[in-house]
N, C-alpha and C. Protein backbone atom coordinates (compact mmCIF):
# COMPACT_ATOMS: atom_id res chain seq x y z
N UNK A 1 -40.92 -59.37 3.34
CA UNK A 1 -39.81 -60.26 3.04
C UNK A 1 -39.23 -60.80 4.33
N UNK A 2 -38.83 -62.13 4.11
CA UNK A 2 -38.21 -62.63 5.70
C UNK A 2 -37.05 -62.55 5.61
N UNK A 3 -36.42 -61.78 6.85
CA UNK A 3 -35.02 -61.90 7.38
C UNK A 3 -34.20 -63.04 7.57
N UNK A 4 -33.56 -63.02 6.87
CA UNK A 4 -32.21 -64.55 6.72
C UNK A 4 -31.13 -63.56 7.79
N UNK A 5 -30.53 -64.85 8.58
CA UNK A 5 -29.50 -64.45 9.73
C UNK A 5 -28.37 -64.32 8.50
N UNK A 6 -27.19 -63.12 9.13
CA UNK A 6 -26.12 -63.10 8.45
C UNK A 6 -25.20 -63.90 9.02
N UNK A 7 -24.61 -64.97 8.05
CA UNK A 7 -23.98 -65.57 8.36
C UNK A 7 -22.90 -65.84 7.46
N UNK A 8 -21.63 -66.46 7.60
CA UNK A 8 -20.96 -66.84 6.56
C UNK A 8 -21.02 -67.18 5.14
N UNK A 9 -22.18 -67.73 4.79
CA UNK A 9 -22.55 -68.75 3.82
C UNK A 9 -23.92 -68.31 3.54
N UNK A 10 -24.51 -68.36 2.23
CA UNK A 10 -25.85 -67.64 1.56
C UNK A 10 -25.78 -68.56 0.79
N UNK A 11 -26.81 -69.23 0.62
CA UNK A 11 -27.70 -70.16 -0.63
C UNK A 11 -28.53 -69.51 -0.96
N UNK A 12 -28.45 -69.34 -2.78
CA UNK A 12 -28.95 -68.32 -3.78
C UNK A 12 -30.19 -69.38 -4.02
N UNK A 13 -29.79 -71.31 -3.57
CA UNK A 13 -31.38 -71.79 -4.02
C UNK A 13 -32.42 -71.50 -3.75
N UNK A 14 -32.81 -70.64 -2.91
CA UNK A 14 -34.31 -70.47 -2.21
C UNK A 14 -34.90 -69.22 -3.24
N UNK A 15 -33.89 -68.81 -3.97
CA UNK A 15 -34.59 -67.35 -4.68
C UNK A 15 -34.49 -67.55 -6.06
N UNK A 16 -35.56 -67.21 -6.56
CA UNK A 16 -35.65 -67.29 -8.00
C UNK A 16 -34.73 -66.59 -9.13
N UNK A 17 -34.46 -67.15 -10.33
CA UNK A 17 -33.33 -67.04 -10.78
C UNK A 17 -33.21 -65.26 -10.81
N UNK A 18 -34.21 -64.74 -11.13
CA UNK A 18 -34.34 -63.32 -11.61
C UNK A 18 -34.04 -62.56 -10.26
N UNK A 19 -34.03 -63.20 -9.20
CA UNK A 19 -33.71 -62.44 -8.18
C UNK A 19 -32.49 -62.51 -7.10
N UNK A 20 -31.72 -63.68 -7.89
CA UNK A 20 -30.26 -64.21 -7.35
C UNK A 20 -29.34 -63.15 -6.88
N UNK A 21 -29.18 -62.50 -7.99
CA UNK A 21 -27.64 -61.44 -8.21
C UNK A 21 -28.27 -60.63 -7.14
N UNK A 22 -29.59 -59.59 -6.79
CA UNK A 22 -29.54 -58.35 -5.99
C UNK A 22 -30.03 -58.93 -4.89
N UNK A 23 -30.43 -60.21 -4.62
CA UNK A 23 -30.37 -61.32 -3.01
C UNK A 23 -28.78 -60.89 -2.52
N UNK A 24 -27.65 -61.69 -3.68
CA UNK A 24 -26.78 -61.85 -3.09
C UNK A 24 -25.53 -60.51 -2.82
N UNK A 25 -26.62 -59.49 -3.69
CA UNK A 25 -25.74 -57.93 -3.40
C UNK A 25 -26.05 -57.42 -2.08
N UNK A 26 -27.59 -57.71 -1.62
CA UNK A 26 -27.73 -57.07 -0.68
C UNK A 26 -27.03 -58.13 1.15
N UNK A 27 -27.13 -59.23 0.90
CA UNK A 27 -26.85 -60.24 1.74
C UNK A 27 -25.03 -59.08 1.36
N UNK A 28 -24.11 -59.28 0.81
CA UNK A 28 -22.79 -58.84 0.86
C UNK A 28 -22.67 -57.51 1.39
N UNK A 29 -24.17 -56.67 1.08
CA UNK A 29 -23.55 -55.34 2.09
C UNK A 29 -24.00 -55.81 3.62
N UNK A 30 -25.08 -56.11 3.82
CA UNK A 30 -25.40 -56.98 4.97
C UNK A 30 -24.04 -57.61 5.74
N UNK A 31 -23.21 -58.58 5.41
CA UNK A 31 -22.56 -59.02 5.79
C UNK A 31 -21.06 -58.59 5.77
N UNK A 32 -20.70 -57.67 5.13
CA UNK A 32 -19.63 -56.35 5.13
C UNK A 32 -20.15 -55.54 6.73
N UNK A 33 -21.49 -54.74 6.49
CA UNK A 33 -21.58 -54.21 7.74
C UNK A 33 -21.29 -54.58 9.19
N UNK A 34 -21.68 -55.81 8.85
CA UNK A 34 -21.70 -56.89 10.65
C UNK A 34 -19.73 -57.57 10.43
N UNK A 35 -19.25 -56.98 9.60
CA UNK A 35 -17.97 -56.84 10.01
C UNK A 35 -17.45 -58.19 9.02
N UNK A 36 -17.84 -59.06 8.30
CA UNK A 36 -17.42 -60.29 8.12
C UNK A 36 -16.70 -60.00 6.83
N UNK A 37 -15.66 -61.24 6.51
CA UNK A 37 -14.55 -60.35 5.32
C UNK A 37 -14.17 -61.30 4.69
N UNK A 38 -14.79 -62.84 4.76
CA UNK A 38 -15.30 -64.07 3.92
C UNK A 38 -16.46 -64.49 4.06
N UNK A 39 -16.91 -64.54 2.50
CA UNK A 39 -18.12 -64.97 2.96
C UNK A 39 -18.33 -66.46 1.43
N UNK A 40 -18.96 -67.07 1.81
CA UNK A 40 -19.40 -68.11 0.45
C UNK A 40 -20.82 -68.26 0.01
N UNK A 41 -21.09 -67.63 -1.17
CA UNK A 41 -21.90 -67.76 -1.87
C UNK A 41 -22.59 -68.94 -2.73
N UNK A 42 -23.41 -69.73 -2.12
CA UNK A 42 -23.79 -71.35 -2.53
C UNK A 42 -24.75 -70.89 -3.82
N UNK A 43 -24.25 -70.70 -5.39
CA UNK A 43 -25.10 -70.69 -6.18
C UNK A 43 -25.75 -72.33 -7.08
N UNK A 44 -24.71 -73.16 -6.64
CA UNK A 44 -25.04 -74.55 -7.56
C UNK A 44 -24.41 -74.47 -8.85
N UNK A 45 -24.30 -75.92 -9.30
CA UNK A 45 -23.23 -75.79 -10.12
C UNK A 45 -24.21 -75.79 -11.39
N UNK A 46 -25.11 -76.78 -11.84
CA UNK A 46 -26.30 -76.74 -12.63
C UNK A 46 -25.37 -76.14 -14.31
N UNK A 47 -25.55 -75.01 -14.89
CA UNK A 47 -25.24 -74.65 -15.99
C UNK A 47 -24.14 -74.25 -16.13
N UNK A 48 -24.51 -73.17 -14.80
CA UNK A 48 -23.24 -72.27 -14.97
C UNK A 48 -23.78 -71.18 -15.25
N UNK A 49 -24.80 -70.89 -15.26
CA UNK A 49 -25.58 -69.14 -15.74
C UNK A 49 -25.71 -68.27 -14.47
N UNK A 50 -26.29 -69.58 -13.47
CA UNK A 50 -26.18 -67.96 -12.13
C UNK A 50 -24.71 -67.42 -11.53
N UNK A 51 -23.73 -68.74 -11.51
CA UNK A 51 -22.46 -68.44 -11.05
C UNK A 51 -21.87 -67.41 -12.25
N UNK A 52 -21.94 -67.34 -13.40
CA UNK A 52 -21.65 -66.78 -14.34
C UNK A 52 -22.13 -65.29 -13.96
N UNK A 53 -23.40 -64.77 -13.05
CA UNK A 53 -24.28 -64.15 -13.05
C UNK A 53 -23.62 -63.16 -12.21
N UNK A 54 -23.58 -64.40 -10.36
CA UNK A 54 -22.78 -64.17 -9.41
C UNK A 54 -21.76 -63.50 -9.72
N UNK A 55 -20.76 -63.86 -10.49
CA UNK A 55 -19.24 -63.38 -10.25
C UNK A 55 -19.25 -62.12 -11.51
N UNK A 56 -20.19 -61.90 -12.11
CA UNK A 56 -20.11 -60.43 -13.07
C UNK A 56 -20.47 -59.20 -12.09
N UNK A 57 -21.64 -59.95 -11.37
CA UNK A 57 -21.64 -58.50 -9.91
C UNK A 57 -20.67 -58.44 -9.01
N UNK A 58 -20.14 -59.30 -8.88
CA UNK A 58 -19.04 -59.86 -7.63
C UNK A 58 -17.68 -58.21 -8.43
N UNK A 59 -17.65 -59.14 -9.12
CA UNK A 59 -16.42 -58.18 -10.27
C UNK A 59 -16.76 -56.59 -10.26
N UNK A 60 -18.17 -56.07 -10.43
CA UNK A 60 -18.38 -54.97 -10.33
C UNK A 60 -18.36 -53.65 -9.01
N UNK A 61 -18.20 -54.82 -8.17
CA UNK A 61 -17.92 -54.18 -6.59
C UNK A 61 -17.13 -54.04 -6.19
N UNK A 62 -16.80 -52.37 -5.62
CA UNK A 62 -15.17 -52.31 -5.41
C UNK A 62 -15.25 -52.84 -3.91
N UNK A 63 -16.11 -53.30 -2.82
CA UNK A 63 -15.83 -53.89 -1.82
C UNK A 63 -15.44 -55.37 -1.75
N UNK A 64 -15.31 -55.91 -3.47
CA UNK A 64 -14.81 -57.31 -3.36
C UNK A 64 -13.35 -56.98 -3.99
N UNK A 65 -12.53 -57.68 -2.34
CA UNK A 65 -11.18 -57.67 -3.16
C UNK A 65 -10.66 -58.86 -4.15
N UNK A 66 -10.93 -60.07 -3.81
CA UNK A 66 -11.03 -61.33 -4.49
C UNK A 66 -12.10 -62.21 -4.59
N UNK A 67 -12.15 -62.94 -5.38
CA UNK A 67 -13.47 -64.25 -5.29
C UNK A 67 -12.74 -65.07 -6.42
N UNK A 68 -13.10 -66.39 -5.78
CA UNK A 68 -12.94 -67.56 -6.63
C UNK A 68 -13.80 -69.13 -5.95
N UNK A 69 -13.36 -70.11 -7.21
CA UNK A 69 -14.04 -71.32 -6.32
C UNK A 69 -13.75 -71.68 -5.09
N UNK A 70 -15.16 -72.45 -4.34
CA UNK A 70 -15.02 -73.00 -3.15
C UNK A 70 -13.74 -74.40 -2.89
N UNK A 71 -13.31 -74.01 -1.72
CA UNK A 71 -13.08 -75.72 -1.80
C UNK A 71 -13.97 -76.92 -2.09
N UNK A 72 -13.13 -77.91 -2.46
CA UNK A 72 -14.00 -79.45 -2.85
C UNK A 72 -14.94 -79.28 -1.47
N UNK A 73 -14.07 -79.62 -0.60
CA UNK A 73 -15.19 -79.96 0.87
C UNK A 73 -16.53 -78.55 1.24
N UNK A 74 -15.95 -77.67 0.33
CA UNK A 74 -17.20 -75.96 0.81
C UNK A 74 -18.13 -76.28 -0.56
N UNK A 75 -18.41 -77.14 -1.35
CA UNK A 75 -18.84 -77.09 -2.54
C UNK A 75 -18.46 -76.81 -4.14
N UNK A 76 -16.76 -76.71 -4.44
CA UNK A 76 -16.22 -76.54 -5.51
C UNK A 76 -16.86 -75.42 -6.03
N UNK A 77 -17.10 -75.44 -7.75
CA UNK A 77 -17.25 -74.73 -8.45
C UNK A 77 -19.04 -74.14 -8.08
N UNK A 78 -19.30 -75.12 -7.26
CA UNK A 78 -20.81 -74.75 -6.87
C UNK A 78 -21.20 -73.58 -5.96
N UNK A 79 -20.24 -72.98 -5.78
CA UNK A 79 -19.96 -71.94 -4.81
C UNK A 79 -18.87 -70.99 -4.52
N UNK A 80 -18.66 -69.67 -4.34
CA UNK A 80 -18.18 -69.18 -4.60
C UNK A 80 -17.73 -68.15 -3.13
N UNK A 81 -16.23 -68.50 -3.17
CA UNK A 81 -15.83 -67.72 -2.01
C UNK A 81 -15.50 -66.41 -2.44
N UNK A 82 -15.82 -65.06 -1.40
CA UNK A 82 -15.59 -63.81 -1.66
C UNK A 82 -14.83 -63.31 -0.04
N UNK A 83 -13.73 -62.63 -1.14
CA UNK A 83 -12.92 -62.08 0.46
C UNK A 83 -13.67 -60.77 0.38
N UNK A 84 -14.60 -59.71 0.95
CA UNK A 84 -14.50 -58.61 1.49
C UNK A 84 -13.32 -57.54 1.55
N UNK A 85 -13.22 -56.03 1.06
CA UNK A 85 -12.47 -55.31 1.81
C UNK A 85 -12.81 -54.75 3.29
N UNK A 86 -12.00 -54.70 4.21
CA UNK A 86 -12.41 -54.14 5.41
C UNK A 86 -13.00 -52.46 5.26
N UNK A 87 -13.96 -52.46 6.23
CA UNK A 87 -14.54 -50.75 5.74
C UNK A 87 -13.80 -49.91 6.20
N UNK A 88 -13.17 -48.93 5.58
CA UNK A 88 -12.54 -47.44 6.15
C UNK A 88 -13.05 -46.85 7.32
N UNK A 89 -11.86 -46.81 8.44
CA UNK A 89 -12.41 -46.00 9.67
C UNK A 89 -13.13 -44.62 9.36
């Protein structure tokens, strides 16, 4: 599998639908570790089934303290901002 840089921002388009949600679980511990405590999740706006998908795992993680839509200019409803909790010393 190829290494994607951690960065702010993850686009779920490159991965197939069946493999969206545990892409974007593992990219969030990924990017929790390297310290980051926003991050935006680019799923596309399309149906509404992966963001639907996105934010049921999002919800299930106690390291997400909030998530909601992007701004207009970060991609609106097409994307999804997640604040991080900071990790316990």
């Amino acid at each position: 599998m190829k290494r994607l840089p951690i960065e702010d921002s993850f686009d779920l388009h490159a991965f197939h639908p069946r493999e969206a949600v545990s892409a974007a679980a593992d990219y969030l511990d990924a990017a929790r570790q390297k310290g980051l405590t926003e991050v935006r999740l680019i799923h596309g706006k399309g149906t509404g089934a992966r963001r639907a998908e996105i934010r049921r795992m999002l919800a299930s993680r106690p390291d997400v303290e909030e998530f909601s839509d992007a701004t207009p200019d970060r991609g609106s409803y097409g994307a999804t901002l997640v604040r991080l909790r900071r990790p316990r010393a």
